[in-house]
Structure formats: C-alpha cells, structure tokens
N, C-alpha and C. Protein backbone atom coordinates (compact mmCIF):
# COMPACT_ATOMS: atom_id res chain seq x y z
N UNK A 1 -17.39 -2.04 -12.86
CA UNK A 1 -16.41 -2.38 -11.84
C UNK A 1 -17.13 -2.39 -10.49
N UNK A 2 -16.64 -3.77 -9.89
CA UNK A 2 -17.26 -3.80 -8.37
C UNK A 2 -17.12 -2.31 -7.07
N UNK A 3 -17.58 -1.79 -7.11
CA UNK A 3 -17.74 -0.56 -5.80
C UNK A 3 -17.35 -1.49 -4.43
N UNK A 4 -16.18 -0.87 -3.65
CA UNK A 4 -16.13 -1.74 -2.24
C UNK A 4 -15.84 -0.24 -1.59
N UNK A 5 -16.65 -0.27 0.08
CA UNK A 5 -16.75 0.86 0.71
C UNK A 5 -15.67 0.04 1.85
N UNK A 6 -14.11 1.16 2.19
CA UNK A 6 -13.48 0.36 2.91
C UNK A 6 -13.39 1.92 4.05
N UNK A 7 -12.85 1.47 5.51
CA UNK A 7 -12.40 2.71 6.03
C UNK A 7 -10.74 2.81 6.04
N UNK A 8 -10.05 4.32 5.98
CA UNK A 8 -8.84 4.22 6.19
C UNK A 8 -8.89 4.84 7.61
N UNK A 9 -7.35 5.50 7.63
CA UNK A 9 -6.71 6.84 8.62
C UNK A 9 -6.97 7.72 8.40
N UNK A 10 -7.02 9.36 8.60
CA UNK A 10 -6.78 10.27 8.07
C UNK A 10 -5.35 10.29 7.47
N UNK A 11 -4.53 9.31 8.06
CA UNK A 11 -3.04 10.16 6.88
C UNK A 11 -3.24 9.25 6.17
N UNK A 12 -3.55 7.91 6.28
CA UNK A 12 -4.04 7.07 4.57
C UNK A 12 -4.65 7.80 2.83
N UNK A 13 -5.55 8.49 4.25
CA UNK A 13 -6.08 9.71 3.25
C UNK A 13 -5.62 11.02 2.51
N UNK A 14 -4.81 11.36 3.55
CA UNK A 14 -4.11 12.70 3.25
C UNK A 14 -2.46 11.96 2.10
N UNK A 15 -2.46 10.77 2.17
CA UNK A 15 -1.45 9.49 1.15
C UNK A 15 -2.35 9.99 0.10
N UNK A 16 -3.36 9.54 0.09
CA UNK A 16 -3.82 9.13 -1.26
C UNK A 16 -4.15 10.85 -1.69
N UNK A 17 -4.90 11.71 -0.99
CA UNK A 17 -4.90 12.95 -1.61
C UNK A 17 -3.36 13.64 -2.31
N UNK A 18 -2.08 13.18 -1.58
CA UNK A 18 -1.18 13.79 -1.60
C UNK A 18 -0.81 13.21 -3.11
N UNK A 19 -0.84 12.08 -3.59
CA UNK A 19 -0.88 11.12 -4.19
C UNK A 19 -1.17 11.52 -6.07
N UNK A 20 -2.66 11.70 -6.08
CA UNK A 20 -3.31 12.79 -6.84
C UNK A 20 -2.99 14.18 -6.99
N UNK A 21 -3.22 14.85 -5.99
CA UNK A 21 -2.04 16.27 -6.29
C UNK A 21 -0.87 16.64 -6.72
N UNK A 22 -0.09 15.39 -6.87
CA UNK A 22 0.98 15.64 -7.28
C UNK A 22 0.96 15.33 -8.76
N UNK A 23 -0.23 14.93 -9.05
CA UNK A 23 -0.18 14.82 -10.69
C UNK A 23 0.16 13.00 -11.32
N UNK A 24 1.08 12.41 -10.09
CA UNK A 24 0.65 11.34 -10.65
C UNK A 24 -0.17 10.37 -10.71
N UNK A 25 -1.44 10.36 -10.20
CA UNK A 25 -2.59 10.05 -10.40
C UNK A 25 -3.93 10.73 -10.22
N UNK A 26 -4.48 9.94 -11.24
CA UNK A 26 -5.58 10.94 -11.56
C UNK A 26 -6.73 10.93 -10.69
N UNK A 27 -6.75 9.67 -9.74
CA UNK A 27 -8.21 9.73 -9.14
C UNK A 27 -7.20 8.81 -7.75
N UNK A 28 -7.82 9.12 -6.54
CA UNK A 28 -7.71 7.94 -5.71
C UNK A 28 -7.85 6.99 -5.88
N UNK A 29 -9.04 6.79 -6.69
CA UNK A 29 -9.49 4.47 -6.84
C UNK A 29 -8.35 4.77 -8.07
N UNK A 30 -7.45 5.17 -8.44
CA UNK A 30 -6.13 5.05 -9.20
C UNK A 30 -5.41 4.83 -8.28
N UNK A 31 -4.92 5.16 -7.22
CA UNK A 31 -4.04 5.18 -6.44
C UNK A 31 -4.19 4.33 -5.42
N UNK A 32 -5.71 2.94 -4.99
CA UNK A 32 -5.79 1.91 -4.28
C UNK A 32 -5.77 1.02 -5.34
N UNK A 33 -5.87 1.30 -6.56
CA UNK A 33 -5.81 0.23 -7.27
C UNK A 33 -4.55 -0.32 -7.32
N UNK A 34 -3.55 0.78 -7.70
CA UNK A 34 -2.15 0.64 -7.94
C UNK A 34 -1.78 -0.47 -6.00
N UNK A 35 -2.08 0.70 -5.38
CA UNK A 35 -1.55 -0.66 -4.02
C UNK A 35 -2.04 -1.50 -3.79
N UNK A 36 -3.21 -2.22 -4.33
CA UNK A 36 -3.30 -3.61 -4.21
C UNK A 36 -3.32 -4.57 -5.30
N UNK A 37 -2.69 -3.68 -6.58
CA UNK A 37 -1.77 -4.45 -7.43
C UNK A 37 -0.55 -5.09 -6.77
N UNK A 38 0.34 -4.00 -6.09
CA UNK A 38 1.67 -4.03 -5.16
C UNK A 38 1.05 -5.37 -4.57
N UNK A 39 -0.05 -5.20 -3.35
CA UNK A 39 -0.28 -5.97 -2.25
C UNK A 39 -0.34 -7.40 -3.08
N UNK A 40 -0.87 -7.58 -4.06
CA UNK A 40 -1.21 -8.86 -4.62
C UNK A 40 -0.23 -9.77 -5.01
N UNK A 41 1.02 -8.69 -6.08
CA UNK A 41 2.14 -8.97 -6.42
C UNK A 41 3.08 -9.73 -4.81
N UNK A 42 3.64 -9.06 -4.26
CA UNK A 42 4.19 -9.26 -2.86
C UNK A 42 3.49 -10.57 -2.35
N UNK A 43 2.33 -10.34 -2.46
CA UNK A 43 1.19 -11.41 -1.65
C UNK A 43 1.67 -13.24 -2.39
N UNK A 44 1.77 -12.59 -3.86
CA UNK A 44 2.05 -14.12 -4.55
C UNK A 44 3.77 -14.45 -4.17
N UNK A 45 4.58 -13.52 -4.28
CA UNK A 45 6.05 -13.95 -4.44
C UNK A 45 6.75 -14.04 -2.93
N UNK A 46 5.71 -14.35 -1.67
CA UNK A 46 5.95 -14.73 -0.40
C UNK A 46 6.37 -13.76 -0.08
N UNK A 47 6.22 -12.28 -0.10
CA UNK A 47 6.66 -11.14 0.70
C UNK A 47 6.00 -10.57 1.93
N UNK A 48 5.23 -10.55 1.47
CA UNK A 48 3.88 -10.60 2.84
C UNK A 48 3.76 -11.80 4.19
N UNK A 49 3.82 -11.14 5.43
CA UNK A 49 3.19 -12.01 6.61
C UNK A 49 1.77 -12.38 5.89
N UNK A 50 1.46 -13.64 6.48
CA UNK A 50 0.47 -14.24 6.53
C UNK A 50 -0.51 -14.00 8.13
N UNK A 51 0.19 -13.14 8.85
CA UNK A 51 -0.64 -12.96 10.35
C UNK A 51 -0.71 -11.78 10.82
N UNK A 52 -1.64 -11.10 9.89
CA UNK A 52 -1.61 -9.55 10.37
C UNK A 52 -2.47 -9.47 11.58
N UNK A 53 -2.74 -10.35 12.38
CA UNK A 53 -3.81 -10.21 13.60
C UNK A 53 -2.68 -10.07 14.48
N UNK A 54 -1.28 -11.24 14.14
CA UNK A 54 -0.07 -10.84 15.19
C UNK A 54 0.38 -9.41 15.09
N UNK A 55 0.73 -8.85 13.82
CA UNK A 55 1.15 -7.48 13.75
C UNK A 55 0.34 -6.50 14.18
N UNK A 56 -1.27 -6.78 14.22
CA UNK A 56 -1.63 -5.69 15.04
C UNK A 56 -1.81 -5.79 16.78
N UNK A 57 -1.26 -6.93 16.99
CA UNK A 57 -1.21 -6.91 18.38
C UNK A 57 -0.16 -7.27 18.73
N UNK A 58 0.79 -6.44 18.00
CA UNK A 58 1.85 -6.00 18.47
C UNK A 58 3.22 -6.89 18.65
N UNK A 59 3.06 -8.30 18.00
CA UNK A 59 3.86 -9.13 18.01
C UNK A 59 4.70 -9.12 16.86
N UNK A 60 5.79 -8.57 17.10
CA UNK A 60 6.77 -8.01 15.53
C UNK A 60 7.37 -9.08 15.14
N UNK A 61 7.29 -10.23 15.66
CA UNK A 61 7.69 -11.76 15.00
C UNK A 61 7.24 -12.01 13.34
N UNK A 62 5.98 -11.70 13.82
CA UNK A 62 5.26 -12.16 12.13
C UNK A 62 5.64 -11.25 11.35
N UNK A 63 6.56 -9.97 11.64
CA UNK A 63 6.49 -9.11 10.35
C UNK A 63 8.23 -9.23 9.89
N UNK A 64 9.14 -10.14 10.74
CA UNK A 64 10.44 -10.26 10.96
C UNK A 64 10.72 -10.64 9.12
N UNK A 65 11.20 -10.08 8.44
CA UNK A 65 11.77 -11.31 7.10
C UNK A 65 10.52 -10.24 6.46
N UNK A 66 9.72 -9.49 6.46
CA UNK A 66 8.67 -9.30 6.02
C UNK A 66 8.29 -7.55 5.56
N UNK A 67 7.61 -7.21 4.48
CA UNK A 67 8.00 -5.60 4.08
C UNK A 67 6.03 -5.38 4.20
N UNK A 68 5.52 -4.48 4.74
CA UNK A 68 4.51 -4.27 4.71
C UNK A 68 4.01 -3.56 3.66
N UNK A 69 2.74 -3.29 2.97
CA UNK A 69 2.37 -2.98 1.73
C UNK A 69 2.76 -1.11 1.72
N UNK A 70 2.62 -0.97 2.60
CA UNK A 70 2.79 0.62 2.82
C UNK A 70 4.90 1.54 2.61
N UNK A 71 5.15 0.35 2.78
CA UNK A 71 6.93 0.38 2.46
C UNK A 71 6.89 0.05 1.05
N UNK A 72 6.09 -1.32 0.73
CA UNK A 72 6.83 -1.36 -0.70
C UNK A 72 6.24 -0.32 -1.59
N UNK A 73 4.62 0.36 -1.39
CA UNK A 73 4.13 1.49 -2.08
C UNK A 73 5.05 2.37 -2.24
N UNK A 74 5.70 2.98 -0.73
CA UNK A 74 6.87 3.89 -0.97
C UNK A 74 7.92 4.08 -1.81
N UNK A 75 8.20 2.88 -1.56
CA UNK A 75 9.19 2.45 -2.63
C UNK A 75 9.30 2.70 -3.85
N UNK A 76 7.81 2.44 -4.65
CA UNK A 76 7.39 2.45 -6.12
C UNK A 76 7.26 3.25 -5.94
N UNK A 77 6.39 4.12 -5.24
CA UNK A 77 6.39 5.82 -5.44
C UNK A 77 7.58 6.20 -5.71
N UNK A 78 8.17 6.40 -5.18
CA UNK A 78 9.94 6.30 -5.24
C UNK A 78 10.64 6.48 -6.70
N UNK A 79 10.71 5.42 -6.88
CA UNK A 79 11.30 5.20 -7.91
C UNK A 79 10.47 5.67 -9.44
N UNK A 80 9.36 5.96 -8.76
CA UNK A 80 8.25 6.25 -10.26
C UNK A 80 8.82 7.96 -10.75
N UNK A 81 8.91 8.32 -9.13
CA UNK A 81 9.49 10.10 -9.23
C UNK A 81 10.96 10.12 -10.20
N UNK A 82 11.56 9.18 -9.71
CA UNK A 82 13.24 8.93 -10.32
C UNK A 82 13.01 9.22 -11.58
N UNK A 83 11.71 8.34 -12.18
CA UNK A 83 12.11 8.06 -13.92
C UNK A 83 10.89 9.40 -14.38
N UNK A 84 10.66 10.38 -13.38
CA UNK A 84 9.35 11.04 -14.05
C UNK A 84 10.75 11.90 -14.87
C-alpha cells in the first residue's frame, strides 16, 4: 500500500486518537481510510463543494447546499455507535 505523509491539526489528531481509543478502530490509517472512503463517496454523488480555496477564504457561498467531510464523518460515527 502507497505510504502518503499528510499534515493535520492537533484536534484532527486528538479525532483520530479519540477514534482508536474507543475501540472502534484499530489503527489511525483505519480511521483516514474510512474518511476518505466518506470523502470519495460524497465527492461522486455531488455532495461536496468543488472550491475549497473559496471556503478557506472565507467565502461561505461555495459551501451553501454543501456538507463538509468532517460533518458527514460525524455523522457515520454516529450512527456506527447507534448499531454498536
């Protein structure tokens, strides 16, 4: 499997540690894999902005109609706890 060195946040991090500790996953690259399964899914079925250069500069137009990958993760987290 391809190795990619990316940077996060510290609370990205303290996500993904929290993530693993709780038992439902076993490793972090478990737990980026799973969100850019999400991101990919979303990405194909038009859920995703296409202009995250507007969203980070602050122009909330492009994200209007639009769920960012970090909501819909929640989400599935979410609902994964429901059916544990």
């Amino acid at each position: 499997m391809p190795m990619v060195t990316v940077s996060i946040s510290p609370q990205q991090a303290a996500g993904i540690r929290a993530a693993v500790d709780s038992g439902l996953y076993a490793s972090g690259s478990e737990v980026v894999r799973e969100a850019l399964r999400l991101w990919d899914a979303a990405r194909r079925r038009g859920e995703l902005t296409e202009a995250p250069q507007a969203v980070n500069a602050g122009d909330n137009s492009a994200r209007r109609g639009s769920r960012c990958v970090a909501d819909m993760f929640a989400d599935y987290e979410a609902e994964k706890r429901r059916h544990v």
